[in-house]
PDB file of N, CA and C in Angstrom:
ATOM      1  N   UNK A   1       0.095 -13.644  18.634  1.00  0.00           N
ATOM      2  CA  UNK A   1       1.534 -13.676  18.441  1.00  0.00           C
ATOM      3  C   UNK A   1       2.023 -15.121  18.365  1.00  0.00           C
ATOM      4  N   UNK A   2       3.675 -15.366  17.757  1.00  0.00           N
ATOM      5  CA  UNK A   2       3.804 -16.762  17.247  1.00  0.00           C
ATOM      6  C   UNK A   2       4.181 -16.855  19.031  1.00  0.00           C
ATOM      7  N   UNK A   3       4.451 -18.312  19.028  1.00  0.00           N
ATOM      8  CA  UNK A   3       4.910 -19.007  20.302  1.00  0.00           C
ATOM      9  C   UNK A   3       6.680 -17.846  20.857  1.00  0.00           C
ATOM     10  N   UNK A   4       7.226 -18.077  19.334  1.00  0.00           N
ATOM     11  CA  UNK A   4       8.282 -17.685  19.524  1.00  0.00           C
ATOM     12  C   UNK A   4       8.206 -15.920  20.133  1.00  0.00           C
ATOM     13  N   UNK A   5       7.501 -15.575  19.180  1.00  0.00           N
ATOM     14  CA  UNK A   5       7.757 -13.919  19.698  1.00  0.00           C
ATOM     15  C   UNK A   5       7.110 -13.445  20.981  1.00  0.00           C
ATOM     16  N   UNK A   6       5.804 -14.402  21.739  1.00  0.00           N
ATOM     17  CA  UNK A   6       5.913 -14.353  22.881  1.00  0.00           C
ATOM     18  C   UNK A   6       7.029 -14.609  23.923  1.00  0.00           C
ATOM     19  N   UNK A   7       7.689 -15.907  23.687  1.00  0.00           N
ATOM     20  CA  UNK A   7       9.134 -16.110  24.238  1.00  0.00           C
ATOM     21  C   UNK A   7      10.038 -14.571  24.346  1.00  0.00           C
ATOM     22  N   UNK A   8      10.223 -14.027  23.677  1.00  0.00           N
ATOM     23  CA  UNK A   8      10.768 -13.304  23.286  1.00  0.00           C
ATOM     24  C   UNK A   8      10.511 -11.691  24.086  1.00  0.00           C
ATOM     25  N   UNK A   9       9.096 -11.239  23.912  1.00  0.00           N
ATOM     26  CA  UNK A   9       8.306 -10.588  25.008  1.00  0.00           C
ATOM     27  C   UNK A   9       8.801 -10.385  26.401  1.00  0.00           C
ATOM     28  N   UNK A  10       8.386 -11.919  26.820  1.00  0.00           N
ATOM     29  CA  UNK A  10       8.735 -12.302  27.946  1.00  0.00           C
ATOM     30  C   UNK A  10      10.172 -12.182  28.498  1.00  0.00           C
ATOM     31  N   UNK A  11      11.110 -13.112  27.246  1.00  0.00           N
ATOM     32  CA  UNK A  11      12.783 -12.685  27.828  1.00  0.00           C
ATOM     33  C   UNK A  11      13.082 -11.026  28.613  1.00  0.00           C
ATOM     34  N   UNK A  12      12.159 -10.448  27.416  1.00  0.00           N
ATOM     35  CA  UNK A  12      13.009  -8.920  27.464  1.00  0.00           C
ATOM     36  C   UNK A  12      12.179  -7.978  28.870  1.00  0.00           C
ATOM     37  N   UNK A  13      11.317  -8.100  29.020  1.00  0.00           N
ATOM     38  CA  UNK A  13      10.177  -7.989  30.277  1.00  0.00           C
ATOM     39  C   UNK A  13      11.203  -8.493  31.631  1.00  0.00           C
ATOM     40  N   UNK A  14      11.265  -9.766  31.613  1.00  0.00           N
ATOM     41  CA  UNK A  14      12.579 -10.514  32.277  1.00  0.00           C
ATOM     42  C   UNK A  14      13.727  -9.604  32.718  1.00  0.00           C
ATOM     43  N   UNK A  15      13.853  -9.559  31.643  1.00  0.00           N
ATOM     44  CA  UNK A  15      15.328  -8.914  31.464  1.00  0.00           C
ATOM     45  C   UNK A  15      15.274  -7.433  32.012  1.00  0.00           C
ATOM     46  N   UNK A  16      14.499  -6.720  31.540  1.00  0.00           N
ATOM     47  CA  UNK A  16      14.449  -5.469  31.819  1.00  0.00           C
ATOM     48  C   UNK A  16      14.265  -5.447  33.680  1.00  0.00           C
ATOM     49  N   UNK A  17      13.467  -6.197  34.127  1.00  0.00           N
ATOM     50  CA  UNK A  17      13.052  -6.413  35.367  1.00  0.00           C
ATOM     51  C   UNK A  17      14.560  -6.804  36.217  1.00  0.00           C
ATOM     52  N   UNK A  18      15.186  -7.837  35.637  1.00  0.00           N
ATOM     53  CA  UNK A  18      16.574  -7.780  36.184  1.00  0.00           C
ATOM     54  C   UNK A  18      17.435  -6.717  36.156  1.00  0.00           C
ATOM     55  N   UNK A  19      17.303  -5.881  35.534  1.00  0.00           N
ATOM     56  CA  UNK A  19      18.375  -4.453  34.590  1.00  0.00           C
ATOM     57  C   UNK A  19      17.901  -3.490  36.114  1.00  0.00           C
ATOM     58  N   UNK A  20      16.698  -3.610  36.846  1.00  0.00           N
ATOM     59  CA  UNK A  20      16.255  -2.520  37.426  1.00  0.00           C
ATOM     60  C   UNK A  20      16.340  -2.932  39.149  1.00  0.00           C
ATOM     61  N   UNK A  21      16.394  -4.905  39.477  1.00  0.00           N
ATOM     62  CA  UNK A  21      16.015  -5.091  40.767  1.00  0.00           C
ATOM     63  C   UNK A  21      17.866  -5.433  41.068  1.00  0.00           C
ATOM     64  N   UNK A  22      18.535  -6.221  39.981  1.00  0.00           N
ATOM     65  CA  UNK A  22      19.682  -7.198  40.535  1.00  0.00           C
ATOM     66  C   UNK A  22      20.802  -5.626  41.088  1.00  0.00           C
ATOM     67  N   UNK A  23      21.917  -6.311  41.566  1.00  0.00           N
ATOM     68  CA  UNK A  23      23.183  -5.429  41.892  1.00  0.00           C
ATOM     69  C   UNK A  23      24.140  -6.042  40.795  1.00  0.00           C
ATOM     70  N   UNK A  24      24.283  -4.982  40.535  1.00  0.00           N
ATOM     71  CA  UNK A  24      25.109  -4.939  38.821  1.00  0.00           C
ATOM     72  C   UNK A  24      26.181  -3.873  39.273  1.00  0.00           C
ATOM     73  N   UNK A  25      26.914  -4.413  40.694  1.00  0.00           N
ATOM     74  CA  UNK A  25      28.294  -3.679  41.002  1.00  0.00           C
ATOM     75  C   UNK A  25      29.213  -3.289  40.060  1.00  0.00           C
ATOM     76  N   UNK A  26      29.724  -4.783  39.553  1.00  0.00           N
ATOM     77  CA  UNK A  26      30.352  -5.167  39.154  1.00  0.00           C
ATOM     78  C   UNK A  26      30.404  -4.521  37.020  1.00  0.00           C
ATOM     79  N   UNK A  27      31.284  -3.848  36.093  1.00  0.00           N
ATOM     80  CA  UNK A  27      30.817  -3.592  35.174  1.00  0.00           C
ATOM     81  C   UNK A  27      31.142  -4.948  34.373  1.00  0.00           C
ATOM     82  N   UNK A  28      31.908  -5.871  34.470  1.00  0.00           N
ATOM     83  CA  UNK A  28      31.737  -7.126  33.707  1.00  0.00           C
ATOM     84  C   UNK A  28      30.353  -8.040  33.636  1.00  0.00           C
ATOM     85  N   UNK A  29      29.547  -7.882  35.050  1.00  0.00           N
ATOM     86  CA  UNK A  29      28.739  -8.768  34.827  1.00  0.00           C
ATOM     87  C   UNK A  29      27.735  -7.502  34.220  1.00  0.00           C
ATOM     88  N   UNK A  30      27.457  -6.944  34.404  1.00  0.00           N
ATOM     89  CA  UNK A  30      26.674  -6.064  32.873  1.00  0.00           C
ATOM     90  C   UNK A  30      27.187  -6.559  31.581  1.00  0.00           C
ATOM     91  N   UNK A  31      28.165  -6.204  31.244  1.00  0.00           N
ATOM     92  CA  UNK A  31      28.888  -6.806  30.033  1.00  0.00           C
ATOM     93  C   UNK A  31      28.183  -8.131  29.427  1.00  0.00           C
ATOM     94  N   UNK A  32      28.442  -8.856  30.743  1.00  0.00           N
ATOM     95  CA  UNK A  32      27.724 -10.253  30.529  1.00  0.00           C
ATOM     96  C   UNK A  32      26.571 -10.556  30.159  1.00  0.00           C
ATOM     97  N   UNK A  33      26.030  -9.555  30.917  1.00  0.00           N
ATOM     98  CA  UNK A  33      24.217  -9.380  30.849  1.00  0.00           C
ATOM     99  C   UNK A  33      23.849  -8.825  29.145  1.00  0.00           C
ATOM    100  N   UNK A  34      24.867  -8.007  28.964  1.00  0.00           N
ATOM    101  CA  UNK A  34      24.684  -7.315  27.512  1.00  0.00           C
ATOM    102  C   UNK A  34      24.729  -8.573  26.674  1.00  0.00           C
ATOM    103  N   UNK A  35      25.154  -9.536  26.636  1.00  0.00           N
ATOM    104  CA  UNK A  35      25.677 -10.784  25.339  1.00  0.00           C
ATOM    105  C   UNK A  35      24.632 -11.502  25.623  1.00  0.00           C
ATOM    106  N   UNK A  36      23.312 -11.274  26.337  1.00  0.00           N
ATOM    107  CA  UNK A  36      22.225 -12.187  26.076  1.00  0.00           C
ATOM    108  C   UNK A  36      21.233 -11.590  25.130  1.00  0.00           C
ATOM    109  N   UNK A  37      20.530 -12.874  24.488  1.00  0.00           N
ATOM    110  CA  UNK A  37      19.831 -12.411  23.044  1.00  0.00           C
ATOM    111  C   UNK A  37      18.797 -11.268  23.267  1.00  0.00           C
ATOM    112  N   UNK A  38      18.060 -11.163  23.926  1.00  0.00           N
ATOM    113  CA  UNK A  38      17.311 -10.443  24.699  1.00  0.00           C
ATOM    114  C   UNK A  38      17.686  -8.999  25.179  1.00  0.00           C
ATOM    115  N   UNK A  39      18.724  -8.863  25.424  1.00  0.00           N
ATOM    116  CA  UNK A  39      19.377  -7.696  26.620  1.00  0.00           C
ATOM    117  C   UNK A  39      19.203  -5.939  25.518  1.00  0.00           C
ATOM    118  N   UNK A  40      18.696  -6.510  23.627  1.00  0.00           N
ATOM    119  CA  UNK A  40      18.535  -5.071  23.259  1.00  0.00           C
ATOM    120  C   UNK A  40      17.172  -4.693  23.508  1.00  0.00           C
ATOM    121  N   UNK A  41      16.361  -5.872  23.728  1.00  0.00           N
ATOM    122  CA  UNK A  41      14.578  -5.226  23.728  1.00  0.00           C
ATOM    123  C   UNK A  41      14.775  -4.621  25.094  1.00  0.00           C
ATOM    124  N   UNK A  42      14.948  -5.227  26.185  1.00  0.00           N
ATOM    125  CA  UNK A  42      15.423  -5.091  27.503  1.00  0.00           C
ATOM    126  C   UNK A  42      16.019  -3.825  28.002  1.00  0.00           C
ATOM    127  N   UNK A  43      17.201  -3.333  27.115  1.00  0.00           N
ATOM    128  CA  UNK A  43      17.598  -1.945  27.015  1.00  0.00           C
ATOM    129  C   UNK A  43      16.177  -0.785  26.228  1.00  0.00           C
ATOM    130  N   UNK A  44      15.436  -1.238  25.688  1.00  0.00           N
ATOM    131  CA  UNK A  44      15.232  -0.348  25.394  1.00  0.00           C
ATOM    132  C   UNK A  44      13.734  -0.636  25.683  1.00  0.00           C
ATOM    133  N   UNK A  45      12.907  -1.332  26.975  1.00  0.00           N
ATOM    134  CA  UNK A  45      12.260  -0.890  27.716  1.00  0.00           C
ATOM    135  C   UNK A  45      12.777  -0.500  28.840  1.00  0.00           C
ATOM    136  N   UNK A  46      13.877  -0.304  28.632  1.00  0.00           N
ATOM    137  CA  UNK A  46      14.362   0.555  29.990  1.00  0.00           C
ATOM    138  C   UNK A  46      14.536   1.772  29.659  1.00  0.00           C
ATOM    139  N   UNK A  47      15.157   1.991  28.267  1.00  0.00           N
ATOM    140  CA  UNK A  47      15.311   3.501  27.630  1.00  0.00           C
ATOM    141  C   UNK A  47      13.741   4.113  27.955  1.00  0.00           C
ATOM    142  N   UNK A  48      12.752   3.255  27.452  1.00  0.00           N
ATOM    143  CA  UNK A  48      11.202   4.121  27.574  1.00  0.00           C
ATOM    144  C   UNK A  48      11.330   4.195  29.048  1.00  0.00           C
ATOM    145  N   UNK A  49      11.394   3.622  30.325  1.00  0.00           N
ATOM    146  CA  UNK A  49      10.946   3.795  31.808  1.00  0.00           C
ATOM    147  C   UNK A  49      11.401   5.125  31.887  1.00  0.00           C
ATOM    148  N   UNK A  50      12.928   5.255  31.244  1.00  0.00           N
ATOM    149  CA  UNK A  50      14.165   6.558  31.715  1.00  0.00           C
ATOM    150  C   UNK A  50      12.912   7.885  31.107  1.00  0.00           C
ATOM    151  N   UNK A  51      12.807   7.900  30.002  1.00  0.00           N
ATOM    152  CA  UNK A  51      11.900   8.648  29.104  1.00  0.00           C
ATOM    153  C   UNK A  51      10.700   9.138  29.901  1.00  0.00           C
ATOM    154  N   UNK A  52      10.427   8.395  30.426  1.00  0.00           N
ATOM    155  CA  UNK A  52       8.805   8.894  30.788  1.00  0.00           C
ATOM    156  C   UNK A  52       8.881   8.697  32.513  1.00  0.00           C
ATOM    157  N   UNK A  53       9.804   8.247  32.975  1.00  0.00           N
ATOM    158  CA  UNK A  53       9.556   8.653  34.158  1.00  0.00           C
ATOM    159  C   UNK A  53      10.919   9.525  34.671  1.00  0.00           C
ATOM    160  N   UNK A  54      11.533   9.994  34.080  1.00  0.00           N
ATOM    161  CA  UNK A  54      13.127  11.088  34.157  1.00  0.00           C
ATOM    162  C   UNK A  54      13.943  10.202  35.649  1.00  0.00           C
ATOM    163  N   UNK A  55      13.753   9.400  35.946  1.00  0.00           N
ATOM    164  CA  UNK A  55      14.638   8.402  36.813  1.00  0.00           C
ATOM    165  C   UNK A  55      15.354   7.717  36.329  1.00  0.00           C
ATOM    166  N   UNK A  56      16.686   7.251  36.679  1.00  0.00           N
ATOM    167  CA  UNK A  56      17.659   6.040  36.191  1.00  0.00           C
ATOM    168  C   UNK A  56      18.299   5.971  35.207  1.00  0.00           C
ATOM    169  N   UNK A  57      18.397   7.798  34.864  1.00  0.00           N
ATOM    170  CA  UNK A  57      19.446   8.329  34.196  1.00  0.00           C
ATOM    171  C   UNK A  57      21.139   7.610  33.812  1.00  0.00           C
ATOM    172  N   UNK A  58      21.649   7.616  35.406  1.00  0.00           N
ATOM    173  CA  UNK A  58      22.961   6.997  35.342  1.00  0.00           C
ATOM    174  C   UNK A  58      22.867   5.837  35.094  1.00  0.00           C
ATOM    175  N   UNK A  59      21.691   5.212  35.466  1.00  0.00           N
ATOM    176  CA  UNK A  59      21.946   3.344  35.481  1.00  0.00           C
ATOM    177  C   UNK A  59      21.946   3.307  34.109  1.00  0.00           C
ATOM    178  N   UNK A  60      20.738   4.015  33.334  1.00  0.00           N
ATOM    179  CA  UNK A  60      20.743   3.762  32.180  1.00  0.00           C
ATOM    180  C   UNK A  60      22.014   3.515  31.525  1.00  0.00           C
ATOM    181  N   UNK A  61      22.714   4.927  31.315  1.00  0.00           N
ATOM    182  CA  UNK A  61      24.191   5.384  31.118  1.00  0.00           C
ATOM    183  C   UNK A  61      24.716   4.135  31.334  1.00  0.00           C
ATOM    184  N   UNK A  62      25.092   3.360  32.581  1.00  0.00           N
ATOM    185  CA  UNK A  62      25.820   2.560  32.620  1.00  0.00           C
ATOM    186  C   UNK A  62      25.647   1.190  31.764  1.00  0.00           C
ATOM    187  N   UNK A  63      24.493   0.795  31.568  1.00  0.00           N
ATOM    188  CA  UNK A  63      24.061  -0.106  30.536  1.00  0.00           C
ATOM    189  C   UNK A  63      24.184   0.208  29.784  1.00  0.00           C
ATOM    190  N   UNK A  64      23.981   1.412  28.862  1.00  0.00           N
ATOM    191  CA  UNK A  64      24.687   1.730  27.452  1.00  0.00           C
ATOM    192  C   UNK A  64      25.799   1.335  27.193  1.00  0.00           C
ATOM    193  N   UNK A  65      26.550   2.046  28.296  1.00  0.00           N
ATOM    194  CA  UNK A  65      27.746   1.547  27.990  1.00  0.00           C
ATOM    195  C   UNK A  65      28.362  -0.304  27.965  1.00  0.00           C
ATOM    196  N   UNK A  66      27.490  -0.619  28.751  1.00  0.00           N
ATOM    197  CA  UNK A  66      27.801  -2.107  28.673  1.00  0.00           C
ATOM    198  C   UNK A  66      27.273  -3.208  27.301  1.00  0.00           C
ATOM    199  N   UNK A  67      26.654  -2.204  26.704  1.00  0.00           N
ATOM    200  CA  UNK A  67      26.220  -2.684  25.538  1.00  0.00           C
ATOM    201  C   UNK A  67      27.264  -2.366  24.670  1.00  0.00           C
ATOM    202  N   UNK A  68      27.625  -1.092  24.390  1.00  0.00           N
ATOM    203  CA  UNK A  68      29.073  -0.923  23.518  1.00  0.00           C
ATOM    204  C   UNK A  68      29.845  -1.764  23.823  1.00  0.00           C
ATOM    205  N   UNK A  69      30.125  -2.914  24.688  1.00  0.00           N
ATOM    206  CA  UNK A  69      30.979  -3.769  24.982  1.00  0.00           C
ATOM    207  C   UNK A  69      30.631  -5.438  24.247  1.00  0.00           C
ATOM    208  N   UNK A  70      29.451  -5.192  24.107  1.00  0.00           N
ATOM    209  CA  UNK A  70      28.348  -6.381  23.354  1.00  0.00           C
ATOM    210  C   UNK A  70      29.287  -6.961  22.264  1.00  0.00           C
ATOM    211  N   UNK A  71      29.279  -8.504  22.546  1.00  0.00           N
ATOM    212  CA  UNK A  71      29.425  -8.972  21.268  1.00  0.00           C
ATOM    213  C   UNK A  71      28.834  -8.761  20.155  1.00  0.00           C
ATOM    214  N   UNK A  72      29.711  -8.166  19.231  1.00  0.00           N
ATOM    215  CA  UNK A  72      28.718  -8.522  18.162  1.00  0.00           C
ATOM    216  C   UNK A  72      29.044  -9.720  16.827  1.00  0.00           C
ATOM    217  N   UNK A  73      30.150 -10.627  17.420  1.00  0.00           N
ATOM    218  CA  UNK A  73      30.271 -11.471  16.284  1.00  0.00           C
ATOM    219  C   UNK A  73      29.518 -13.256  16.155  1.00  0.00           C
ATOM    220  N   UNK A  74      28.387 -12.902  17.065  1.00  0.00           N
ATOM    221  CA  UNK A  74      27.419 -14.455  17.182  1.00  0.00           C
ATOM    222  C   UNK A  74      28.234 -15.295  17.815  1.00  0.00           C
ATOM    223  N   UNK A  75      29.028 -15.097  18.588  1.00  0.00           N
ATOM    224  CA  UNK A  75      29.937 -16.286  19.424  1.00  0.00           C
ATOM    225  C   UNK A  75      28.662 -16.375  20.717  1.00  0.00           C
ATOM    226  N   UNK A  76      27.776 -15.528  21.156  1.00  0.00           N
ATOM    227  CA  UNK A  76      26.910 -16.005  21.811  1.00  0.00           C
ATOM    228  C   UNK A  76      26.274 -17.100  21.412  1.00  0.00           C
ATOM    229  N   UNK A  77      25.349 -16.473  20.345  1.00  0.00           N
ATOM    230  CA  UNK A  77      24.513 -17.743  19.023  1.00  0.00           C
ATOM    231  C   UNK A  77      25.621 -19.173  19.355  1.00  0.00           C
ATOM    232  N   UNK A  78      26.465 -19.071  18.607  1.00  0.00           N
ATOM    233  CA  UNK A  78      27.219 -20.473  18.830  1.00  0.00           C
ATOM    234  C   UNK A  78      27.005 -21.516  19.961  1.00  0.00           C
ATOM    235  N   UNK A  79      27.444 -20.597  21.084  1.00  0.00           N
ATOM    236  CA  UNK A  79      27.540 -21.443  22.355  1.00  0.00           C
ATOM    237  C   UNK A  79      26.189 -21.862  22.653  1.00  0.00           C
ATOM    238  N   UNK A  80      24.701 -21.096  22.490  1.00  0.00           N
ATOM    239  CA  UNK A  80      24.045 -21.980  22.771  1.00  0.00           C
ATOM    240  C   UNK A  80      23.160 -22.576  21.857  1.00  0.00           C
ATOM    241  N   UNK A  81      23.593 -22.551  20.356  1.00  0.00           N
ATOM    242  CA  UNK A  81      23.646 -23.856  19.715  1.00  0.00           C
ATOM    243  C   UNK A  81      23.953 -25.383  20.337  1.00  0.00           C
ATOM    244  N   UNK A  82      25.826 -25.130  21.011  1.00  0.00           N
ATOM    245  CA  UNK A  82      26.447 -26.274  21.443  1.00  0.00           C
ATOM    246  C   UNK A  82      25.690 -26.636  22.743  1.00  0.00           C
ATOM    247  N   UNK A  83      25.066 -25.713  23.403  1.00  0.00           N
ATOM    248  CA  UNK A  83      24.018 -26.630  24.565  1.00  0.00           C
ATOM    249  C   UNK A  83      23.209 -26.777  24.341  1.00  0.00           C
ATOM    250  N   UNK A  84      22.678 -26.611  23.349  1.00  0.00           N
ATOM    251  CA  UNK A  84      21.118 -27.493  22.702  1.00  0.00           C
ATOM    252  C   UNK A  84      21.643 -28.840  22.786  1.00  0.00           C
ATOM    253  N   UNK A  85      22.698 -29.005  22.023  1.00  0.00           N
ATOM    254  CA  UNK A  85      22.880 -30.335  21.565  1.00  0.00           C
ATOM    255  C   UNK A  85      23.545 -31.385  22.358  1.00  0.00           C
ATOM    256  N   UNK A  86      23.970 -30.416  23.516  1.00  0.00           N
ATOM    257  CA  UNK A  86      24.300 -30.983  24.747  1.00  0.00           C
ATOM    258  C   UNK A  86      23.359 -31.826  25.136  1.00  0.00           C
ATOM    259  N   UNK A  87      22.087 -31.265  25.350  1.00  0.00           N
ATOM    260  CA  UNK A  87      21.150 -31.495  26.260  1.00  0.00           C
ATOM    261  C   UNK A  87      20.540 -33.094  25.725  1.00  0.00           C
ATOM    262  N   UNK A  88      21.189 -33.971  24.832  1.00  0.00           N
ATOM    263  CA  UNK A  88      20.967 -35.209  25.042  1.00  0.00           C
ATOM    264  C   UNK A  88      19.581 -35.674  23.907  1.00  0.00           C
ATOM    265  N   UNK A  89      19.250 -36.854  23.702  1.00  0.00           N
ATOM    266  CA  UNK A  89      18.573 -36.958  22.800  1.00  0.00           C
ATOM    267  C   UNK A  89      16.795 -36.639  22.890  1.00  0.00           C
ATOM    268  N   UNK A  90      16.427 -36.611  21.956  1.00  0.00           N
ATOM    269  CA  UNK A  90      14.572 -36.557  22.061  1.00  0.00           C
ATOM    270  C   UNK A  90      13.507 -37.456  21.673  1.00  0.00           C
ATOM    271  N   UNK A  91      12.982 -37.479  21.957  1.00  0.00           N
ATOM    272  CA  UNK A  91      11.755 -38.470  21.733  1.00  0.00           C
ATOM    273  C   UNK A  91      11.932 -39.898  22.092  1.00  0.00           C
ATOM    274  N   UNK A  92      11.686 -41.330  21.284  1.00  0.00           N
ATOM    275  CA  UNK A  92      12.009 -42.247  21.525  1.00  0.00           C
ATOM    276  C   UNK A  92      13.171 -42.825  21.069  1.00  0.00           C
ATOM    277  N   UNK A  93      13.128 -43.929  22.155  1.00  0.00           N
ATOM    278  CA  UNK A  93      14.591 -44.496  22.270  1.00  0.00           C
ATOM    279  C   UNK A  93      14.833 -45.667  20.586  1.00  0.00           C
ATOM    280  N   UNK A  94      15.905 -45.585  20.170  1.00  0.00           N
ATOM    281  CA  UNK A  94      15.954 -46.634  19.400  1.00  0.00           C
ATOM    282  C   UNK A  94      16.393 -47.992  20.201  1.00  0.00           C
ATOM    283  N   UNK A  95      16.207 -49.300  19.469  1.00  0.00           N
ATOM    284  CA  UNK A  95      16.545 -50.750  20.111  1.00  0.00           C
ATOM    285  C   UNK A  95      17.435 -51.336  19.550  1.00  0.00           C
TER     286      UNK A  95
END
């Protein structure tokens, strides 16, 4: 696999692992959780856990729904464009 689509693997593995251990009281910070790039592979190794092990029905439910709340107009994308470029220069210095 490329570098990238391991990255990627991993996010959603991540992610899914957060979807199942954190306290997600709150339905905004789901919301929140939904607008990361990651959060559809993530949903939907959680859809397979629900599937094959008939547990976490409602949680599921509730993440669905926090996904219908998902941006979908790349204002995520944007912002962390602008902290890439935050993050200051690379390689060597000019004199």
């Amino acid at each position: 696999l490329s570098r990238e689509r391991t990255e990627g693997a991993r996010q959603a593995l991540i992610g899914h692992h957060k979807m199942r251990t954190a306290n997600w009281e709150k339905a905004a910070a789901r919301v929140q959780f939904a607008n990361r790039p990651y959060f559809p592979d993530a949903l939907a190794l959680f859809e397979l856990e629900v599937d094959n092990t008939g547990r976490g029905g409602p949680e599921l439910e509730r993440w669905r729904q926090a996904a219908r709340h998902r941006r979908t107009d790349g204002s995520s994308k944007r912002r962390q464009k602008k902290r890439r470029r935050r993050g200051g220069r690379r390689g060597r210095r000019r004199r």
